[in-house]
N, C-alpha and C. Protein backbone atom coordinates (compact mmCIF):
# COMPACT_ATOMS: atom_id res chain seq x y z
N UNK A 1 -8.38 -4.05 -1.23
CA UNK A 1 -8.50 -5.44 -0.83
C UNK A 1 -9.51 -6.19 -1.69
N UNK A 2 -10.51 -5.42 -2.42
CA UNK A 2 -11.24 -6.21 -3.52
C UNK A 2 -12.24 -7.02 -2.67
N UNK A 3 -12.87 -6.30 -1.35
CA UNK A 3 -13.65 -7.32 -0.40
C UNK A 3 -15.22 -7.27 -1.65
N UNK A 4 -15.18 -8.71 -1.95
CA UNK A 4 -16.94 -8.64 -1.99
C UNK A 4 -17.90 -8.87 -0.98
N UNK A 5 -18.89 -8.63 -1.26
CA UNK A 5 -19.89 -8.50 -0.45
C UNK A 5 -20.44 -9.54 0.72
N UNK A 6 -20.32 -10.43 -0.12
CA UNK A 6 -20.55 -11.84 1.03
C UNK A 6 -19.11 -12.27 1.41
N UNK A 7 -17.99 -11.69 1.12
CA UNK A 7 -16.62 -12.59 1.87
C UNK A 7 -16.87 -12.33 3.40
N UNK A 8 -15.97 -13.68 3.84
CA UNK A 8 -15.61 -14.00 5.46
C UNK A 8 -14.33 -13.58 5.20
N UNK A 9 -14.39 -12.70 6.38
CA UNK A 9 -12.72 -11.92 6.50
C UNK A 9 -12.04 -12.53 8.12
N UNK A 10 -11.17 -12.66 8.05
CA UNK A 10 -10.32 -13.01 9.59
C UNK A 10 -9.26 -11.74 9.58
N UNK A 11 -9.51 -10.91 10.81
CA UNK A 11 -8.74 -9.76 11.24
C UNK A 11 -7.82 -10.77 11.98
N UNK A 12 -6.21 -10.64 11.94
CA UNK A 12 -5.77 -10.97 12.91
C UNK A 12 -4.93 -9.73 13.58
N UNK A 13 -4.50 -10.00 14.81
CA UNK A 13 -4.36 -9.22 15.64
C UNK A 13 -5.33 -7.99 15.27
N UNK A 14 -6.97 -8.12 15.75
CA UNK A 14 -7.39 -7.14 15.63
C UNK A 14 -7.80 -5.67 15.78
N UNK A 15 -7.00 -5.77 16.81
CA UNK A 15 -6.74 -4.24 17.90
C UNK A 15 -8.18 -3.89 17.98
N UNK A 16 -8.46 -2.62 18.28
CA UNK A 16 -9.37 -1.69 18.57
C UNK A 16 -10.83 -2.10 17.46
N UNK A 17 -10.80 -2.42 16.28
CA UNK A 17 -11.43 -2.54 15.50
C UNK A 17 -11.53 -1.81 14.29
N UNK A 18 -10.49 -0.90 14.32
CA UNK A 18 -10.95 0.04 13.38
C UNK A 18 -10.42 -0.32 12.07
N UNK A 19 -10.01 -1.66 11.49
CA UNK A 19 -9.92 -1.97 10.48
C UNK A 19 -11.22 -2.80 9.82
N UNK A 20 -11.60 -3.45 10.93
CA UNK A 20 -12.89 -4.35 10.88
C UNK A 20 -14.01 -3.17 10.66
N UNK A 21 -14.27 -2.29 11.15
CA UNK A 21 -14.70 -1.30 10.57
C UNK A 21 -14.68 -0.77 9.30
N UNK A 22 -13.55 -0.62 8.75
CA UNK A 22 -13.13 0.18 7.34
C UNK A 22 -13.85 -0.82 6.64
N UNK A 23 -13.46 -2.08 6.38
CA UNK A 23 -13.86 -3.33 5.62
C UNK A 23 -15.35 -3.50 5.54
N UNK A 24 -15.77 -3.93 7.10
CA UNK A 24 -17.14 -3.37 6.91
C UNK A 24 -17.97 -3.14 5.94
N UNK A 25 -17.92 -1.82 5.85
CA UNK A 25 -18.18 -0.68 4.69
C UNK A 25 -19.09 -1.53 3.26
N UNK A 26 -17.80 -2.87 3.29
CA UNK A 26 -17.76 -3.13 1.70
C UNK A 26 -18.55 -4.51 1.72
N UNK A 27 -19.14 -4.84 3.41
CA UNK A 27 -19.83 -6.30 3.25
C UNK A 27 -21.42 -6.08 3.11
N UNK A 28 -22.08 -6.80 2.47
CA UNK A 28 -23.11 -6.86 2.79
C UNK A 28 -23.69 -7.47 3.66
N UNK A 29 -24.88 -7.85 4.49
CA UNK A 29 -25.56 -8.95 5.80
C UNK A 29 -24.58 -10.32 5.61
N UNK A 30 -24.14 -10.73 4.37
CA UNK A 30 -23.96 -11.85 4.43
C UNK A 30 -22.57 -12.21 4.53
N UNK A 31 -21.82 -10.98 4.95
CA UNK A 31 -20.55 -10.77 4.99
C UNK A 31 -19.80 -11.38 6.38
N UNK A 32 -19.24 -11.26 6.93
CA UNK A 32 -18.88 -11.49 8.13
C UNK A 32 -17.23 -10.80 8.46
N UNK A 33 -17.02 -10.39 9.86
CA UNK A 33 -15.72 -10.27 9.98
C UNK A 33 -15.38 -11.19 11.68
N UNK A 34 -14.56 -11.92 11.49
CA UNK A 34 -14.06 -12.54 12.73
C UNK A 34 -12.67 -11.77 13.41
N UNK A 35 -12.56 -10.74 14.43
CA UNK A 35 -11.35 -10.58 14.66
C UNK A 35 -10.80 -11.62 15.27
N UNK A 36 -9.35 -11.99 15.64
CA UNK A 36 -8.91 -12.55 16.63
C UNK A 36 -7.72 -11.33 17.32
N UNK A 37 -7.94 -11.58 18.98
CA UNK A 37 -6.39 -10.97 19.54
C UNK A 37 -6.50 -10.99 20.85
N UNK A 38 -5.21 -10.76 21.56
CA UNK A 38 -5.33 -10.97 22.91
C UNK A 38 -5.48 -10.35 23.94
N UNK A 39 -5.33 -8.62 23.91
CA UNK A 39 -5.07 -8.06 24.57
C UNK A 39 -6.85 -7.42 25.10
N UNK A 40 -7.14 -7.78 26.58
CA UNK A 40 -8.53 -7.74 26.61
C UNK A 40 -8.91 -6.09 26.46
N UNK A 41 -7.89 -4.91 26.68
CA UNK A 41 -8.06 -3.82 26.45
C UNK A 41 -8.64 -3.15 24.56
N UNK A 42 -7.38 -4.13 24.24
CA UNK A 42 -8.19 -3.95 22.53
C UNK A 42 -9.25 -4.59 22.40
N UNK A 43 -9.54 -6.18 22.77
CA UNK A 43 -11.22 -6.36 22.49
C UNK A 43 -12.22 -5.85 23.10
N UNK A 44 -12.00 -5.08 24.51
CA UNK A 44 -13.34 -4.33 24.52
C UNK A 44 -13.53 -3.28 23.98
N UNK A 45 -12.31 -2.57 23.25
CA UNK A 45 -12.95 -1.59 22.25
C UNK A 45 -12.99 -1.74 21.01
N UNK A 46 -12.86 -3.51 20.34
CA UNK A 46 -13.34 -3.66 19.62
C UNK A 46 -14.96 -3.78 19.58
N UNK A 47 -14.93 -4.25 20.72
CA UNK A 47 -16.49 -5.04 20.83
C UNK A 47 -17.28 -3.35 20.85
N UNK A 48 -16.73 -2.52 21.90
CA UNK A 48 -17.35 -1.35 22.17
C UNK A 48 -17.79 -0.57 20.55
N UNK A 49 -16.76 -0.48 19.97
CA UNK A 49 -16.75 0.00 18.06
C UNK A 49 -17.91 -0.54 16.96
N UNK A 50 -17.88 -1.79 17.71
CA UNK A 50 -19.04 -2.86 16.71
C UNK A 50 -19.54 -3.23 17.43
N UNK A 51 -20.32 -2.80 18.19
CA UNK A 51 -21.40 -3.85 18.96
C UNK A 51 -22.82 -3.24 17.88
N UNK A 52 -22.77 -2.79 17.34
CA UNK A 52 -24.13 -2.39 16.17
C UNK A 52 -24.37 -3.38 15.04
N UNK A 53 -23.28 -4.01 14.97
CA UNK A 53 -23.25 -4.67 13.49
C UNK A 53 -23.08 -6.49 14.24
N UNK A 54 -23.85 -7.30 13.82
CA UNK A 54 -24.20 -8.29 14.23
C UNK A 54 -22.83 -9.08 13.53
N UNK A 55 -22.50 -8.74 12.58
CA UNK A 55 -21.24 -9.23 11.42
C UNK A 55 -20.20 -9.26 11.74
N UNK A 56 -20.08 -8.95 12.36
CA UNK A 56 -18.47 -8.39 13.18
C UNK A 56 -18.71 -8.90 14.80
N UNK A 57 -17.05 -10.00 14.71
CA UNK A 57 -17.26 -10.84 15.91
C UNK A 57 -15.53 -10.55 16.62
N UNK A 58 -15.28 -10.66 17.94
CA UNK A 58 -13.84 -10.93 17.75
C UNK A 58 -14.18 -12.26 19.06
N UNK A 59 -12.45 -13.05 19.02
CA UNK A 59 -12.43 -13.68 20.26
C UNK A 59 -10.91 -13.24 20.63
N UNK A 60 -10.48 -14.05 21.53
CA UNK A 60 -9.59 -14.10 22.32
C UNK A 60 -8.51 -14.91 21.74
N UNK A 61 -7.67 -15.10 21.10
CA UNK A 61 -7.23 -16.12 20.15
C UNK A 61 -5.39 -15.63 19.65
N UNK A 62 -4.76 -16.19 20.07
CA UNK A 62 -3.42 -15.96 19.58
C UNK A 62 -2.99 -16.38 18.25
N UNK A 63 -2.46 -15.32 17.39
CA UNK A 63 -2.45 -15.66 16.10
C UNK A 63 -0.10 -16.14 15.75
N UNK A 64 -0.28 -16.19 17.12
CA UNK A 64 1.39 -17.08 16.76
C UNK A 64 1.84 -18.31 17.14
N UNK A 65 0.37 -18.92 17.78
CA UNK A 65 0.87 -20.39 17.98
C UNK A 65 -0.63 -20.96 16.83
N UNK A 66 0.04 -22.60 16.57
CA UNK A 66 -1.07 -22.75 15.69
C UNK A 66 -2.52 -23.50 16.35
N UNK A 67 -3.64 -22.82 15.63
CA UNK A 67 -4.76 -23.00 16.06
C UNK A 67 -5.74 -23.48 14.86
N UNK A 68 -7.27 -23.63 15.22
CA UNK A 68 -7.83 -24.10 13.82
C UNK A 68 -9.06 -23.37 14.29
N UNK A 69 -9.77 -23.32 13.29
CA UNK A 69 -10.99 -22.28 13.76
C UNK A 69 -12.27 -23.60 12.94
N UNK A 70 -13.61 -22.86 13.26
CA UNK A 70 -14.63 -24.00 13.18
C UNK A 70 -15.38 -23.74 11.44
N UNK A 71 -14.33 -22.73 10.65
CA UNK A 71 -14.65 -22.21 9.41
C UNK A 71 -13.67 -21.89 8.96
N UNK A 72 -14.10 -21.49 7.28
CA UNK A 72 -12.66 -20.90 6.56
C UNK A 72 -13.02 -19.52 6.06
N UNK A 73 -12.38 -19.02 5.72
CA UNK A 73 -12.40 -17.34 5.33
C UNK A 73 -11.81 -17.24 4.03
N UNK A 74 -12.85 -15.97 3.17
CA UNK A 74 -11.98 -15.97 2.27
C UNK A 74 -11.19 -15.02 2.13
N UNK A 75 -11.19 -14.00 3.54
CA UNK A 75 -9.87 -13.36 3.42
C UNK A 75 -9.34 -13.27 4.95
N UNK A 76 -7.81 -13.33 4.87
CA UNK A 76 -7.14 -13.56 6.32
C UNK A 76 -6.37 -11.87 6.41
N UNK A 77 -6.84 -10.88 6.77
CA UNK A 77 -6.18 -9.34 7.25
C UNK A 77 -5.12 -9.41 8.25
N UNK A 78 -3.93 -8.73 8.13
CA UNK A 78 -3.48 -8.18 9.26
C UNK A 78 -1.70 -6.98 8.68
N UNK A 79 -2.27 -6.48 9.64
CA UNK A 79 -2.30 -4.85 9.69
C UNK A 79 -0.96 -4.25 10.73
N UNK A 80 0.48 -3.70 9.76
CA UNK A 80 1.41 -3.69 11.16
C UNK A 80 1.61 -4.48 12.37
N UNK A 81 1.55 -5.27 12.23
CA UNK A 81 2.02 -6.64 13.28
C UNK A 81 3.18 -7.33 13.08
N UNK A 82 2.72 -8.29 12.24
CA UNK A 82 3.80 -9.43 11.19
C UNK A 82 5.01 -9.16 11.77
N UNK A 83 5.51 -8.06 11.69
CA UNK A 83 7.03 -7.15 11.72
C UNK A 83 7.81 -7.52 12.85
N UNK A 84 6.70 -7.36 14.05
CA UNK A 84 7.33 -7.40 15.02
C UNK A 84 7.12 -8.72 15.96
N UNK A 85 7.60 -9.91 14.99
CA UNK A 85 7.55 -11.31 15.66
C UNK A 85 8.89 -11.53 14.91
N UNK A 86 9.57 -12.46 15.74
CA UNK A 86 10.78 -13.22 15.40
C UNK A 86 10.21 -14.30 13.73
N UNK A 87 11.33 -14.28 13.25
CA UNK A 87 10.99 -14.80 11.87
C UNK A 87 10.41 -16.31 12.11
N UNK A 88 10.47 -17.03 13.48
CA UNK A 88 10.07 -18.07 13.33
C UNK A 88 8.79 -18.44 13.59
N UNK A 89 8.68 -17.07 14.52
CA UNK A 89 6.75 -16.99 14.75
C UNK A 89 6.44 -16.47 13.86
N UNK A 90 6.92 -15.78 12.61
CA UNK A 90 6.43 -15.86 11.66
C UNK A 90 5.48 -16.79 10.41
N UNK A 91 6.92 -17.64 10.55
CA UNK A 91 6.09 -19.01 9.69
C UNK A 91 5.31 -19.24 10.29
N UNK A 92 4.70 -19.38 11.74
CA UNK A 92 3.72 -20.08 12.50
C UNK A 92 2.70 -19.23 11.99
N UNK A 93 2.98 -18.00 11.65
CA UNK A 93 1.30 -16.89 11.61
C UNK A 93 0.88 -17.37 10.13
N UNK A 94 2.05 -17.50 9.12
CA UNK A 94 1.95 -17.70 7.68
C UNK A 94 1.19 -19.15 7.88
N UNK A 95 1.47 -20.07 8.49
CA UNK A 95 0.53 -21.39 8.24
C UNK A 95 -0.76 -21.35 8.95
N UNK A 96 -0.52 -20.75 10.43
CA UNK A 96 -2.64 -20.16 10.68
C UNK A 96 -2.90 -19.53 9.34
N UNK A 97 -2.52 -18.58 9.08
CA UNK A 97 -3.08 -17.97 7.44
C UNK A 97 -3.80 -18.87 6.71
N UNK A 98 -2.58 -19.75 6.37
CA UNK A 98 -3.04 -20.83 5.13
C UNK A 98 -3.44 -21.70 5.29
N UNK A 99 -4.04 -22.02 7.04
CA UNK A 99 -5.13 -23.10 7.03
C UNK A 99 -6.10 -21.95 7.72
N UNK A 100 -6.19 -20.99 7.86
CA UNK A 100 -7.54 -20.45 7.98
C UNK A 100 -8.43 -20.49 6.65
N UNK A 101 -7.65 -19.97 5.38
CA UNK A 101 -8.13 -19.69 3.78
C UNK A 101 -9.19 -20.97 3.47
N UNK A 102 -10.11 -20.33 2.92
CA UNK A 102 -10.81 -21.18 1.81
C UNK A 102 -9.71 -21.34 0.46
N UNK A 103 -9.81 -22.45 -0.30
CA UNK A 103 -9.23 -22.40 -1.82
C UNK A 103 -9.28 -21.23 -2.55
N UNK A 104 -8.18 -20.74 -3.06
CA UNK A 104 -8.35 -19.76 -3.46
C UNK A 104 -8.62 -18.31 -2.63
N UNK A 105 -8.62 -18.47 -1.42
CA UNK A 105 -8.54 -17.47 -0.68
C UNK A 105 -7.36 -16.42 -0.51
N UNK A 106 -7.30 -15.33 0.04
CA UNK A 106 -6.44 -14.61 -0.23
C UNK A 106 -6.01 -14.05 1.50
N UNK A 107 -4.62 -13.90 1.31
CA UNK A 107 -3.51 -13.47 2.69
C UNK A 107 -3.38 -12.18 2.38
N UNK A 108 -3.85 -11.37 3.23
CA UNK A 108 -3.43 -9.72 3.10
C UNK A 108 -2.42 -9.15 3.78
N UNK A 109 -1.84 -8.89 4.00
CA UNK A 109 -0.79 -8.27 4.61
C UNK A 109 -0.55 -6.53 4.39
N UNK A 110 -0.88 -5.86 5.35
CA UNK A 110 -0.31 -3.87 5.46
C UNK A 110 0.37 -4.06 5.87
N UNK A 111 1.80 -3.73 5.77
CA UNK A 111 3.18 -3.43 6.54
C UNK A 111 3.94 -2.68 5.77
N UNK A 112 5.57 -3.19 6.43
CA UNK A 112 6.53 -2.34 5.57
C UNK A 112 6.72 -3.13 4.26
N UNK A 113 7.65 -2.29 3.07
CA UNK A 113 7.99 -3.30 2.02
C UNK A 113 9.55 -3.88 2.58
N UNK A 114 9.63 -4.62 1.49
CA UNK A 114 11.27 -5.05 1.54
C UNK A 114 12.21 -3.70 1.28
N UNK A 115 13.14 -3.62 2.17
CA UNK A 115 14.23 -2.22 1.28
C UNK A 115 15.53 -2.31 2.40
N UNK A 116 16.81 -1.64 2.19
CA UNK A 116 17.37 -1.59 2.89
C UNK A 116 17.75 -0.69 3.68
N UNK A 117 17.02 -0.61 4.95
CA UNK A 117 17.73 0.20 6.09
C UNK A 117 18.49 1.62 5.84
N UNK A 118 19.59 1.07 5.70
CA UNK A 118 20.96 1.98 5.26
C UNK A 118 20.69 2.71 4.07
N UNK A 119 19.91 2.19 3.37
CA UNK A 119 19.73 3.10 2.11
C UNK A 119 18.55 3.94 1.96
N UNK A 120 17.79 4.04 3.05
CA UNK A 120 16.60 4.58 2.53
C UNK A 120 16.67 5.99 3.10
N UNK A 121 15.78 7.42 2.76
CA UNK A 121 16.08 8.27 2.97
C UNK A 121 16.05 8.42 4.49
N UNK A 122 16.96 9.86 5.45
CA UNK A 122 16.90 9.85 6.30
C UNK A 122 15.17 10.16 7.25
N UNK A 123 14.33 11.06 6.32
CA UNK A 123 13.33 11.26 6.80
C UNK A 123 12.47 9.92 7.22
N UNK A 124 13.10 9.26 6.52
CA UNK A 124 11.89 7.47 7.07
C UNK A 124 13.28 6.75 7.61
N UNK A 125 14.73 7.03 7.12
CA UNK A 125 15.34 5.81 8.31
C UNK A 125 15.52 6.64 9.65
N UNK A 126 15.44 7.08 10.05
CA UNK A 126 15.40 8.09 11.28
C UNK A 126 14.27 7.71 12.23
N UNK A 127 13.45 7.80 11.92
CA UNK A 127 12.17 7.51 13.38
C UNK A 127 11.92 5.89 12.55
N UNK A 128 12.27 5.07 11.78
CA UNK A 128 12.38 3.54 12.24
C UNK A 128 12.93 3.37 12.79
N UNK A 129 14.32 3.81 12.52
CA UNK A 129 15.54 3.06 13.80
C UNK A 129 14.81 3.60 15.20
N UNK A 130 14.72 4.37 15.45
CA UNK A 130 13.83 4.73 16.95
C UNK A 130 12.86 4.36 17.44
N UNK A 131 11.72 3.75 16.61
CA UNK A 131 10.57 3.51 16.88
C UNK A 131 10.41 1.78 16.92
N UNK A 132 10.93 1.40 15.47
CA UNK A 132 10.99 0.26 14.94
C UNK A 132 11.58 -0.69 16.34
N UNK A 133 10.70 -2.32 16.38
CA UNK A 133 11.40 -3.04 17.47
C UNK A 133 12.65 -3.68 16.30
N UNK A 134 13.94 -4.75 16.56
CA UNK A 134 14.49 -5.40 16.23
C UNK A 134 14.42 -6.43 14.88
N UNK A 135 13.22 -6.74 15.36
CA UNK A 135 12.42 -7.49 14.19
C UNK A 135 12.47 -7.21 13.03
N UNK A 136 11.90 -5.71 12.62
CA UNK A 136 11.07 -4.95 12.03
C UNK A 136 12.69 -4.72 10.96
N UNK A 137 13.90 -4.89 11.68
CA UNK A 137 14.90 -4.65 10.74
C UNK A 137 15.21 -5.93 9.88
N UNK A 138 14.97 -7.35 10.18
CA UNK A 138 15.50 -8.37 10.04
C UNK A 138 14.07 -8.48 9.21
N UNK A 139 12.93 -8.02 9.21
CA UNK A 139 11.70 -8.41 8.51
C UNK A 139 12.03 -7.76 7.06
N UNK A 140 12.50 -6.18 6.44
CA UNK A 140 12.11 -5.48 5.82
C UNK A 140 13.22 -6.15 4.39
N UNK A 141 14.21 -7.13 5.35
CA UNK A 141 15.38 -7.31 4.25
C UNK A 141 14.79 -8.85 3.61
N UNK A 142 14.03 -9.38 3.90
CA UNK A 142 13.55 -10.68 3.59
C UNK A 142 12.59 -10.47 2.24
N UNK A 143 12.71 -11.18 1.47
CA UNK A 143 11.80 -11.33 0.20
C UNK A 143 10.40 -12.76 0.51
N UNK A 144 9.60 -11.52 1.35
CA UNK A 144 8.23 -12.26 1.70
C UNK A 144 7.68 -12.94 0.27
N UNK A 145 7.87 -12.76 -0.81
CA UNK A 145 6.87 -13.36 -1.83
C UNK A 145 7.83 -14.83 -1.85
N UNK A 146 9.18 -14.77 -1.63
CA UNK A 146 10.05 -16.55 -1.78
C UNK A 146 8.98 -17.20 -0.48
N UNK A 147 9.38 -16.26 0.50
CA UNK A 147 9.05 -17.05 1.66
C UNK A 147 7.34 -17.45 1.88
N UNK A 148 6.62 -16.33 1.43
CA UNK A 148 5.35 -17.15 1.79
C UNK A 148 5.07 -18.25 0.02
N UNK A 149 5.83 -18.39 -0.62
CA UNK A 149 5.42 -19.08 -1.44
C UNK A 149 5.86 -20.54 -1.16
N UNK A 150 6.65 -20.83 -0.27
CA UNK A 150 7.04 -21.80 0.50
C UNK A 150 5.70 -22.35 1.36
N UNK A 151 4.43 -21.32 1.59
CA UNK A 151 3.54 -22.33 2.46
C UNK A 151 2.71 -21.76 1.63
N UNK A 152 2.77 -22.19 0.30
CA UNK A 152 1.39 -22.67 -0.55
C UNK A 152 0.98 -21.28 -0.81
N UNK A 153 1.56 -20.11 -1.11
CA UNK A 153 1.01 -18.54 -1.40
C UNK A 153 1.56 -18.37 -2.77
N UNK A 154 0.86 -17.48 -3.32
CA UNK A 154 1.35 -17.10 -4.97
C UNK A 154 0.64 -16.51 -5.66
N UNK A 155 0.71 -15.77 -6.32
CA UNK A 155 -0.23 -14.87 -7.55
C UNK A 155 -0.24 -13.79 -6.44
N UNK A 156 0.67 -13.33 -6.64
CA UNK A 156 0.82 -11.99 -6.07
C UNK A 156 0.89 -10.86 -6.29
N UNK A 157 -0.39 -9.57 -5.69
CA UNK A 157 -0.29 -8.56 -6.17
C UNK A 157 0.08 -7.70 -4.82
N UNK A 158 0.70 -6.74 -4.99
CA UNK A 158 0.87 -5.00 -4.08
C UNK A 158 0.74 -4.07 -4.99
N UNK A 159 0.41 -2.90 -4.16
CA UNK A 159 0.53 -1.69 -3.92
C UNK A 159 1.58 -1.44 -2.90
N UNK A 160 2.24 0.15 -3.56
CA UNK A 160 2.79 0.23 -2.47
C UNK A 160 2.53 1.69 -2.67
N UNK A 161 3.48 2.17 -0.92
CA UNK A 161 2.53 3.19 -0.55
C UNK A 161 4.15 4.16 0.22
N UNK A 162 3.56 5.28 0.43
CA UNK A 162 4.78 6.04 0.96
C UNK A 162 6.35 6.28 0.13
N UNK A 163 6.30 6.42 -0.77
CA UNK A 163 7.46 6.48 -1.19
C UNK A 163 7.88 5.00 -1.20
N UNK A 164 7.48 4.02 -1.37
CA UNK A 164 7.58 2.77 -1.34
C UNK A 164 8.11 1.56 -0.46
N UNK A 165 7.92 2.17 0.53
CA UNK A 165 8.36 2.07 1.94
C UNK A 165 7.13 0.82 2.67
N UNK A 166 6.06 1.36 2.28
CA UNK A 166 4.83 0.39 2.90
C UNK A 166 4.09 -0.18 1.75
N UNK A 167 3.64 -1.38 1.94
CA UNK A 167 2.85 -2.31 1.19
C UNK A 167 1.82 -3.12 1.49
N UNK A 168 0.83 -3.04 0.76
CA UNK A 168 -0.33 -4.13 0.83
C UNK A 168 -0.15 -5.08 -0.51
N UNK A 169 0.18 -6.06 0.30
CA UNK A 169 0.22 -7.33 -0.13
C UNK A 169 -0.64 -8.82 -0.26
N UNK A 170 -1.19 -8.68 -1.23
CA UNK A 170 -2.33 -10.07 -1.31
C UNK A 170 -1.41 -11.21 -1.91
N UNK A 171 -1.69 -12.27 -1.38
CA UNK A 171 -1.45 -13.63 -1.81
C UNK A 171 -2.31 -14.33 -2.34
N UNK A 172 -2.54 -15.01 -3.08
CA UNK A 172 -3.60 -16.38 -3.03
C UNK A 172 -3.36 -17.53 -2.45
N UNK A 173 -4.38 -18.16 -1.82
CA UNK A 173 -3.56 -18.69 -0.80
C UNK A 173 -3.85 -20.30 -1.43
């Protein structure tokens, strides 16, 4: 993710914390991480995970309707989620994104890559079709770099990961 030391990061859907954690790692005092999410079971063990580190905040905050926050970040995280929203709450998460960003800020995205279903080996299409919600099939066939370049995203780098199945994806936003 290329975090420097003083970036403001926005976790969305931050679950448990343990990404806000990993990141962490790479801030210095002047760093900050804001989770947002809803489920009060994941923020108290976010809060429970980080209550040591003054830097690390979460609230209560839905990241599929649009909202505005009282700052900008220069990086917006989120981690296996995306997937499993209908493509239209999608765009809604892609524009919180791109009005959370500072200029030049960057959209991260961990998920799956683009690929097709039917073609991929049985050892990974086998427990998606089982596991995977609905979404997650209608997400993997879409070419996210057209679509988020439609709300102001571009200069795009990934990695990919698993046999090329999963990807981290930065935008500039």
């Amino acid at each position: 993710m290329n975090i420097d030391p003083d970036d403001m990061i926005l976790d969305f859907s931050a679950g448990t914390g343990r990404n806000a954690l990993l990141m962490h790692k790479y801030l210095s005092g002047n760093g900050e991480i804001l989770g947002l999410e809803i489920s009060e079971q994941m923020i108290a063990q976010f809060r429970k995970k980080t209550e040591s580190f003054s830097n690390i905040n979460i609230v209560n905050q839905r990241i599929d309707q649009p909202f505005s926050l009282d700052k900008k970040y220069d990086k917006v995280f989120i981690s296996f989620v995306f997937h499993g929203f209908p493509f239209e709450i999608q765009k809604n998460i892609l524009s919180n994104a791109r009005g959370a960003l500072k200029e030049d800020g960057e959209f991260i995205m961990l998920d799956f890559n683009e690929f097709v279903t039917d073609e991929t080996p049985l050892y990974f299409r086998i427990p998606f079709r089982i596991v995977e919600c609905r979404y997650a099939f209608e997400y993997v066939e879409r070419n996210w770099k057209d679509i988020m370049s439609e709300f102001g995203f571009g200069h795009f780098k990934e990695q990919l990961f698993f046999h090329n199945h999963l990807r981290l994806l930065i935008a500039k936003g």
